[in-house]
C-alpha atoms as a PDB file:
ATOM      1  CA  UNK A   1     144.822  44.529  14.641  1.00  0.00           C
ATOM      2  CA  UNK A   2     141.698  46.242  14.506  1.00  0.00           C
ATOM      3  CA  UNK A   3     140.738  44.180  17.346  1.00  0.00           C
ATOM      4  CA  UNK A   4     143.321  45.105  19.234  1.00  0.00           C
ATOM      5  CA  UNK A   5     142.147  49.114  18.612  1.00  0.00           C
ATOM      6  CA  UNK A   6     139.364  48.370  20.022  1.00  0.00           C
ATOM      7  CA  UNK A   7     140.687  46.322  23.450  1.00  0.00           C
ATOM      8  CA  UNK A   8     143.099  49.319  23.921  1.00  0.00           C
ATOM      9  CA  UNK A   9     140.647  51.786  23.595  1.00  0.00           C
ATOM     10  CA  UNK A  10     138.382  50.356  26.078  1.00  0.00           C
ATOM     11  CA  UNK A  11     141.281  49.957  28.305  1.00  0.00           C
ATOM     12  CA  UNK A  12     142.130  53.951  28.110  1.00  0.00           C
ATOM     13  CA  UNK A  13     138.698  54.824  28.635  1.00  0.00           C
ATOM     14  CA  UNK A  14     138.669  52.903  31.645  1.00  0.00           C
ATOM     15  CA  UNK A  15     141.221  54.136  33.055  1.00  0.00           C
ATOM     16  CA  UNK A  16     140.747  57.801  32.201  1.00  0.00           C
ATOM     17  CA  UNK A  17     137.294  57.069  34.369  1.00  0.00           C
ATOM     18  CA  UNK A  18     139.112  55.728  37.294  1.00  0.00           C
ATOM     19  CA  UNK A  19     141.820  58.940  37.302  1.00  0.00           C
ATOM     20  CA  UNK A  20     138.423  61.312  36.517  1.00  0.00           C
ATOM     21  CA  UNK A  21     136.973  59.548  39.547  1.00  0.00           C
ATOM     22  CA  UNK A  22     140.012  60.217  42.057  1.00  0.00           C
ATOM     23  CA  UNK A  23     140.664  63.566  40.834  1.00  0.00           C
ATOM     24  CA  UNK A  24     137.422  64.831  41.283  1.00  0.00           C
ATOM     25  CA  UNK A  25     134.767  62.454  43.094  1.00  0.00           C
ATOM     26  CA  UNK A  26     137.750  61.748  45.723  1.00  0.00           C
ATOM     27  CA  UNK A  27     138.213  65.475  46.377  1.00  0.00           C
ATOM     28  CA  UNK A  28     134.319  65.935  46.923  1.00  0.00           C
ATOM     29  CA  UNK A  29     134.984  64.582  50.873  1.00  0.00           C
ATOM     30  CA  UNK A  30     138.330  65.782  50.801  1.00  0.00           C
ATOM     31  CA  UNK A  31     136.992  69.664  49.980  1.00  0.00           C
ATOM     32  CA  UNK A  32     134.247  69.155  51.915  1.00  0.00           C
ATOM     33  CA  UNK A  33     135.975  68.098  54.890  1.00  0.00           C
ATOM     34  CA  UNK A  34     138.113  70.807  54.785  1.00  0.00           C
ATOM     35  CA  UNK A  35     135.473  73.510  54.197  1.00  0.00           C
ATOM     36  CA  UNK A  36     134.123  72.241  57.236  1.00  0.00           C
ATOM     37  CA  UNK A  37     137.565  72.169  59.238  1.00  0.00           C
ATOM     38  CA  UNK A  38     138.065  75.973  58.229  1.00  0.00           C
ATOM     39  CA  UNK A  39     134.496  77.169  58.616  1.00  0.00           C
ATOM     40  CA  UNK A  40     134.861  75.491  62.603  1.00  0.00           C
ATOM     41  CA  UNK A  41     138.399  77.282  62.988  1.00  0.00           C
ATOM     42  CA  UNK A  42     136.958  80.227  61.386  1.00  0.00           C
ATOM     43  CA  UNK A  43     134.036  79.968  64.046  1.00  0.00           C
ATOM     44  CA  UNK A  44     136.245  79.150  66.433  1.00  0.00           C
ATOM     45  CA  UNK A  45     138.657  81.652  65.600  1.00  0.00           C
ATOM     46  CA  UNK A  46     135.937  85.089  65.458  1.00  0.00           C
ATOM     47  CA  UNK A  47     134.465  83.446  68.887  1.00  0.00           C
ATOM     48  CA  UNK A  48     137.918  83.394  70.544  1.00  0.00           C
ATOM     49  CA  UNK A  49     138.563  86.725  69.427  1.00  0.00           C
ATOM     50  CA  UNK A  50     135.527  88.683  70.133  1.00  0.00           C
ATOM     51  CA  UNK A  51     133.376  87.020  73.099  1.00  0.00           C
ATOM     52  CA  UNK A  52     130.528  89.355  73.425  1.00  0.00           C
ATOM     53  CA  UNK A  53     127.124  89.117  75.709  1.00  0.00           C
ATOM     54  CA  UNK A  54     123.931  91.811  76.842  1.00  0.00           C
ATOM     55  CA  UNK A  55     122.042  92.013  79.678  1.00  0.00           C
ATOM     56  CA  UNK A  56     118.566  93.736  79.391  1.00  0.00           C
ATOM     57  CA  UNK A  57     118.260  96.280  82.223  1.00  0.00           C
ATOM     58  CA  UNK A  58     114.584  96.592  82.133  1.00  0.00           C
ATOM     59  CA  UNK A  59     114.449  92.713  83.566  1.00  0.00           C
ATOM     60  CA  UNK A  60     117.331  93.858  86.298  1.00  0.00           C
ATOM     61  CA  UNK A  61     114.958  95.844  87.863  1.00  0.00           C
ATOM     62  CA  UNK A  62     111.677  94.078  87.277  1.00  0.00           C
ATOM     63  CA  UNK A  63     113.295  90.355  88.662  1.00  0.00           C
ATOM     64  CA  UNK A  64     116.311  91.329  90.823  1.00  0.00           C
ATOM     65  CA  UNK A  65     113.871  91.262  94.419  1.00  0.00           C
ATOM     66  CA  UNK A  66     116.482  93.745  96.081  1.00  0.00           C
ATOM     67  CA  UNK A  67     116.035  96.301  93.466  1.00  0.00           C
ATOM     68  CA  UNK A  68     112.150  95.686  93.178  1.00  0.00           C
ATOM     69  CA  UNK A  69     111.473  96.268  96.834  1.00  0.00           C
ATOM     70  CA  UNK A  70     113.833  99.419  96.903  1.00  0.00           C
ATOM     71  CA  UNK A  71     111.998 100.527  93.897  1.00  0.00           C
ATOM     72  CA  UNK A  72     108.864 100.320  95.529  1.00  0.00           C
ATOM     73  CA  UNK A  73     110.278 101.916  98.597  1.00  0.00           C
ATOM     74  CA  UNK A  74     110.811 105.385  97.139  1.00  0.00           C
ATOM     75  CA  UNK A  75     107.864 105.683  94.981  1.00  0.00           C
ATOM     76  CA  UNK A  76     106.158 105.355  98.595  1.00  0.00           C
ATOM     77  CA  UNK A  77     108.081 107.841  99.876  1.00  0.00           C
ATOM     78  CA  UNK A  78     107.629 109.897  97.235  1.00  0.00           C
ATOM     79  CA  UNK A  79     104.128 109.674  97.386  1.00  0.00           C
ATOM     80  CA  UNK A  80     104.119 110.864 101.087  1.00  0.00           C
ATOM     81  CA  UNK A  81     105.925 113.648 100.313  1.00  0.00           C
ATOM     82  CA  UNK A  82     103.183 114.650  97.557  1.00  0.00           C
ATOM     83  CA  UNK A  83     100.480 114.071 100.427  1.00  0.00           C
ATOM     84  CA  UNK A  84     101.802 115.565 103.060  1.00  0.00           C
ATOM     85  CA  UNK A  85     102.327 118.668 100.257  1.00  0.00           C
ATOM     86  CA  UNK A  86      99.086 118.639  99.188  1.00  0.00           C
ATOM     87  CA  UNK A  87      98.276 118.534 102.799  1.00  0.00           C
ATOM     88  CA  UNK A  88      99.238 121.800 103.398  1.00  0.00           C
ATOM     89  CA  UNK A  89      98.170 123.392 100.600  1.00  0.00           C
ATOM     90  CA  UNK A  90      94.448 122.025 101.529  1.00  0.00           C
ATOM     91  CA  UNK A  91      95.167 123.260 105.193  1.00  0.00           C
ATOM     92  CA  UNK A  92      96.081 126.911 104.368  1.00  0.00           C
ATOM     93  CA  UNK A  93      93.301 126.986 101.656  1.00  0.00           C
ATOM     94  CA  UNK A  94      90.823 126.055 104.824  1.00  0.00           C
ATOM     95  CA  UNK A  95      92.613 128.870 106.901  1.00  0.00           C
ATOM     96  CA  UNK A  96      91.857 131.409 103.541  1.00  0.00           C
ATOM     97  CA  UNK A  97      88.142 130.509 103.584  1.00  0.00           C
ATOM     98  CA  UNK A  98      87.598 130.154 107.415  1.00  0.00           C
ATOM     99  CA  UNK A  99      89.095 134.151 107.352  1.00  0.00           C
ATOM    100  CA  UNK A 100      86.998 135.375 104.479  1.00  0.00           C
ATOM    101  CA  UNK A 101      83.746 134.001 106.320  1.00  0.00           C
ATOM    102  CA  UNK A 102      84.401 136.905 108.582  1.00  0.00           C
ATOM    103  CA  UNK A 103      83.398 139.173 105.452  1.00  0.00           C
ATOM    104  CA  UNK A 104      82.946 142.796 106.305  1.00  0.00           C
ATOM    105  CA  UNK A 105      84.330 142.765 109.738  1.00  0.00           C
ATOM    106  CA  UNK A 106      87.794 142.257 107.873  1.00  0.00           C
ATOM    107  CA  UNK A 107      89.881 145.446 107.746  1.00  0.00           C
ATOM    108  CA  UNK A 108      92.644 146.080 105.173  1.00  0.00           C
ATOM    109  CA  UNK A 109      95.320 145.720 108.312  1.00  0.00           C
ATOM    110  CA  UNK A 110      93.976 142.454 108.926  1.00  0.00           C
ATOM    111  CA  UNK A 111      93.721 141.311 105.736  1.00  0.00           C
ATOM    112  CA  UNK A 112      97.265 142.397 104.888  1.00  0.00           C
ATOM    113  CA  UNK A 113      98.603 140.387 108.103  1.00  0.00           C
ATOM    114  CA  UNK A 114      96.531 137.541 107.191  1.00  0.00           C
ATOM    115  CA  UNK A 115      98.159 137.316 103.756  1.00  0.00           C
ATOM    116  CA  UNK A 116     101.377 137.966 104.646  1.00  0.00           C
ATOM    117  CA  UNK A 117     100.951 135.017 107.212  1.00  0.00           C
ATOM    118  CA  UNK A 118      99.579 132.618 104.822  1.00  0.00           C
ATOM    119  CA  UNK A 119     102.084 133.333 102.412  1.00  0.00           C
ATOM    120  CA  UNK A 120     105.065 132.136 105.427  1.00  0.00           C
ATOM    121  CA  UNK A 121     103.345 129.049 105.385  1.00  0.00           C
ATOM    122  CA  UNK A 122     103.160 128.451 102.047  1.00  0.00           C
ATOM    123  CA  UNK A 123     106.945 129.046 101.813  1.00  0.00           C
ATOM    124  CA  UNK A 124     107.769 126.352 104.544  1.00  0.00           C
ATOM    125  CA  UNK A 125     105.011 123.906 103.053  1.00  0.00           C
ATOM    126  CA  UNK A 126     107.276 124.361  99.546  1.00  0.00           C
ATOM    127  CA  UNK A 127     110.312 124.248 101.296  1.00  0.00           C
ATOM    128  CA  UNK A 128     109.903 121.278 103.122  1.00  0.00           C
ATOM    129  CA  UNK A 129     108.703 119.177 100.273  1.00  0.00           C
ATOM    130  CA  UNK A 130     111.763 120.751  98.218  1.00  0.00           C
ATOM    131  CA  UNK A 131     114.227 119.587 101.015  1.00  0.00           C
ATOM    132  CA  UNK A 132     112.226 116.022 101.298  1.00  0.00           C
ATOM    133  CA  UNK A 133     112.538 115.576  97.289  1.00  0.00           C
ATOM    134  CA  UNK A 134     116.491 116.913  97.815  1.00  0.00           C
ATOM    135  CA  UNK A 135     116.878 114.247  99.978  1.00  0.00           C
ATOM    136  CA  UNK A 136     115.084 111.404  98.298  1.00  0.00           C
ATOM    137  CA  UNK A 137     117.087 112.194  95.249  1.00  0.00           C
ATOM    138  CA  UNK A 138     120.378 111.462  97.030  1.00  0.00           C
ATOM    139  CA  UNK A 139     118.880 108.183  98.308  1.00  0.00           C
ATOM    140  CA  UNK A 140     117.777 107.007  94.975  1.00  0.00           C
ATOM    141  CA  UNK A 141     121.169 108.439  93.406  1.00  0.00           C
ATOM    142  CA  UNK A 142     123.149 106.690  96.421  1.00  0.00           C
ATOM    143  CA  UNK A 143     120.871 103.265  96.204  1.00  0.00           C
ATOM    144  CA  UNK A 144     121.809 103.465  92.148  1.00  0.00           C
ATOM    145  CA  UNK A 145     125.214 104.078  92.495  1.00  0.00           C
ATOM    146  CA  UNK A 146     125.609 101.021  95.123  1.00  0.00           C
ATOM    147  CA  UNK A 147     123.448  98.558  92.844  1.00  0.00           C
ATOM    148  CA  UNK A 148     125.969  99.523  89.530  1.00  0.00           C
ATOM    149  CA  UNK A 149     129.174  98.584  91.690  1.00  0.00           C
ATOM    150  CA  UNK A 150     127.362  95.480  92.974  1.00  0.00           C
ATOM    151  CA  UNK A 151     126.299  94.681  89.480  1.00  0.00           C
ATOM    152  CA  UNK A 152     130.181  94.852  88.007  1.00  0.00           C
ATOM    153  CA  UNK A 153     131.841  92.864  90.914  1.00  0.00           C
ATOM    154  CA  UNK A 154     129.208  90.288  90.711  1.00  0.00           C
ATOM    155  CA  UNK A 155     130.090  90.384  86.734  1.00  0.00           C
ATOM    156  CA  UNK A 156     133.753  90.383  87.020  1.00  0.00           C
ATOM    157  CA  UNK A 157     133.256  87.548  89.138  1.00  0.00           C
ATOM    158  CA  UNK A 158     130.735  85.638  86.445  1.00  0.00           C
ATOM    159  CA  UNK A 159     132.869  86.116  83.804  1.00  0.00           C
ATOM    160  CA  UNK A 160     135.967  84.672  85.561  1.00  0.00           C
ATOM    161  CA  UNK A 161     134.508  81.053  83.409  1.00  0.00           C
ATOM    162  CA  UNK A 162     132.897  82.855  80.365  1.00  0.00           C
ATOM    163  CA  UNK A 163     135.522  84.843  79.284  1.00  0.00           C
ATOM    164  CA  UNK A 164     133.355  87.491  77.676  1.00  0.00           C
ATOM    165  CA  UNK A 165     135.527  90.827  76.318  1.00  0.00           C
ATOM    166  CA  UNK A 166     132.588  92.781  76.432  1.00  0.00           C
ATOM    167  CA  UNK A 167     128.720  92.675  78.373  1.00  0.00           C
ATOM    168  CA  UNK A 168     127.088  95.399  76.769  1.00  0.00           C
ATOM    169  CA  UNK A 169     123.495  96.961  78.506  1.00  0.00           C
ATOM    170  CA  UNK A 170     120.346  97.252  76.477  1.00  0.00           C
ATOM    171  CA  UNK A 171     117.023  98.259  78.007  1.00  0.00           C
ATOM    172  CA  UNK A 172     114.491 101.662  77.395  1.00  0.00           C
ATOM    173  CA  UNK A 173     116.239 104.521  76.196  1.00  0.00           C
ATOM    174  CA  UNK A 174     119.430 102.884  75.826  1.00  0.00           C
ATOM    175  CA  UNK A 175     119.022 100.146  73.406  1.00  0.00           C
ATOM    176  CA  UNK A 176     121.467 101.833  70.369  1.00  0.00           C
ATOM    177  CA  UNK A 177     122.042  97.885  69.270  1.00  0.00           C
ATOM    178  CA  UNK A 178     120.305  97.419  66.013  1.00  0.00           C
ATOM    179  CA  UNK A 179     120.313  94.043  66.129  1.00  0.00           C
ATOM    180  CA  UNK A 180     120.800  91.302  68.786  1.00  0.00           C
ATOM    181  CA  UNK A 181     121.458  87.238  69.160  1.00  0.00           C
ATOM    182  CA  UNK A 182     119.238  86.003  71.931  1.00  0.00           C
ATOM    183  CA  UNK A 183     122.019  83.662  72.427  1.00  0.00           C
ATOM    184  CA  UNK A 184     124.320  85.865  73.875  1.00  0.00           C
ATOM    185  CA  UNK A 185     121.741  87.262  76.369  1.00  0.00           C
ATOM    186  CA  UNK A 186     122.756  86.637  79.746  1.00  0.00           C
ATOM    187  CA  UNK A 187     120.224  88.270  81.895  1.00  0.00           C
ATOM    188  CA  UNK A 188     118.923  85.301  83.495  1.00  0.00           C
ATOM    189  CA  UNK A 189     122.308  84.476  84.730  1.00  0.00           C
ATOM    190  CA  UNK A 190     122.946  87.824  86.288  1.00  0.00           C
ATOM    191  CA  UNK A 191     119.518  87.835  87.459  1.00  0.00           C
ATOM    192  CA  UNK A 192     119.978  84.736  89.678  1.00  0.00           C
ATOM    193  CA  UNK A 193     122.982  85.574  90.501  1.00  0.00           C
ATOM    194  CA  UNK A 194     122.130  89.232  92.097  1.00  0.00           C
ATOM    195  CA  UNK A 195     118.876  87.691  93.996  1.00  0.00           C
ATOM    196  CA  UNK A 196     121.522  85.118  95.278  1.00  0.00           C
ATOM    197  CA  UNK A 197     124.222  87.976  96.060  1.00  0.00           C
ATOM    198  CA  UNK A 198     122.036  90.219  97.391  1.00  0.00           C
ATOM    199  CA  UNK A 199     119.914  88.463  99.779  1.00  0.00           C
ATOM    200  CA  UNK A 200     123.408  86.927 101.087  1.00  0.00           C
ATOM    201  CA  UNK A 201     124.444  90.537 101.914  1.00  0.00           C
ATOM    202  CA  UNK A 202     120.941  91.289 103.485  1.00  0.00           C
END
């Protein structure tokens, strides 16, 4: 009898091992597995709902060769405006000394019609670099304008495969993104694919 005890016990203990074993060792893959399943739909799931990318303007108009050259193109015409400013300022200062080397044969008449002169020329030097500057403005603003609409077609067109809900801007002065994934930066692609657009329109 006591023998028997000892069998039955052994048996029970056995098989309270082999029910631990299933109820908990077995539901290690099983919980596992399913962690994992939900933690990919979850992924799956926020990724699906809120696609987002950034594109870093500063590299727009360092790379994109379009906007590089046109860059490059006002600054130069800038800078002739400046010249041919600065020009006429050093022309009519050479007019004031060349007039003042007469020195006492100067009366106050001529004098007075030599400044009110030199002051009509100094109004039209002025006036023409305002107008130039006027002008270049509304070329930059009208070159700006054009790039922007370019820039959206070619990324309505991009994101025809990617699917993104939103392709936010970041560069200098407009970066208000405390934080950023490199891996949603798609500069490169819109890069390329503005040199590619653009020198096809040229």
């Amino acid at each position: 009898m006591k023998h028997f005890s000892t069998i039955l016990n052994i048996v029970l203990l056995i098989a309270v091992a082999f029910l631990y074993y299933h109820a908990f060792g077995g539901n290690k893959t099983t919980n596992a597995k399913t962690a994992k399943t939900t933690v990919s739909t979850m992924d799956a799931k926020s990724s699906a709902v809120a696609p987002i990318a950034y594109v870093e303007l500063d590299s727009l108009n360092e790379k994109i060769t379009f906007i590089r050259e046109k860059r490059k193109e006002l600054e130069s015409e800038q800078k002739a405006i400046e010249n041919e400013w600065e020009n006429g300022y050093r022309n009519l200062e050479n007019q004031k000394n060349n007039f003042l080397k007469k020195g006492d044969a100067i009366t106050q008449q001529m004098a007075e019609e030599f400044q009110g002169q030199l002051m009509q020329q100094q109004q039209k030097v002025d006036g023409k670099k305002q107008n130039l500057t006027q002008k270049l403005s509304e070329k930059s603003y009208k070159f700006m304008d054009d790039i922007q609409k370019k820039l959206k077609v070619f990324l309505v067109d991009y994101n025809k495969e990617k699917n993104y809900l939103y392709i936010f801007t970041t560069g200098t002065g407009l970066d208000y993104m405390v934080y950023k994934d490199s891996s949603l930066n798609i500069t490169d692609d819109v890069v390329n694919g503005m040199n590619q657009k653009l020198k096809a329109s040229k």
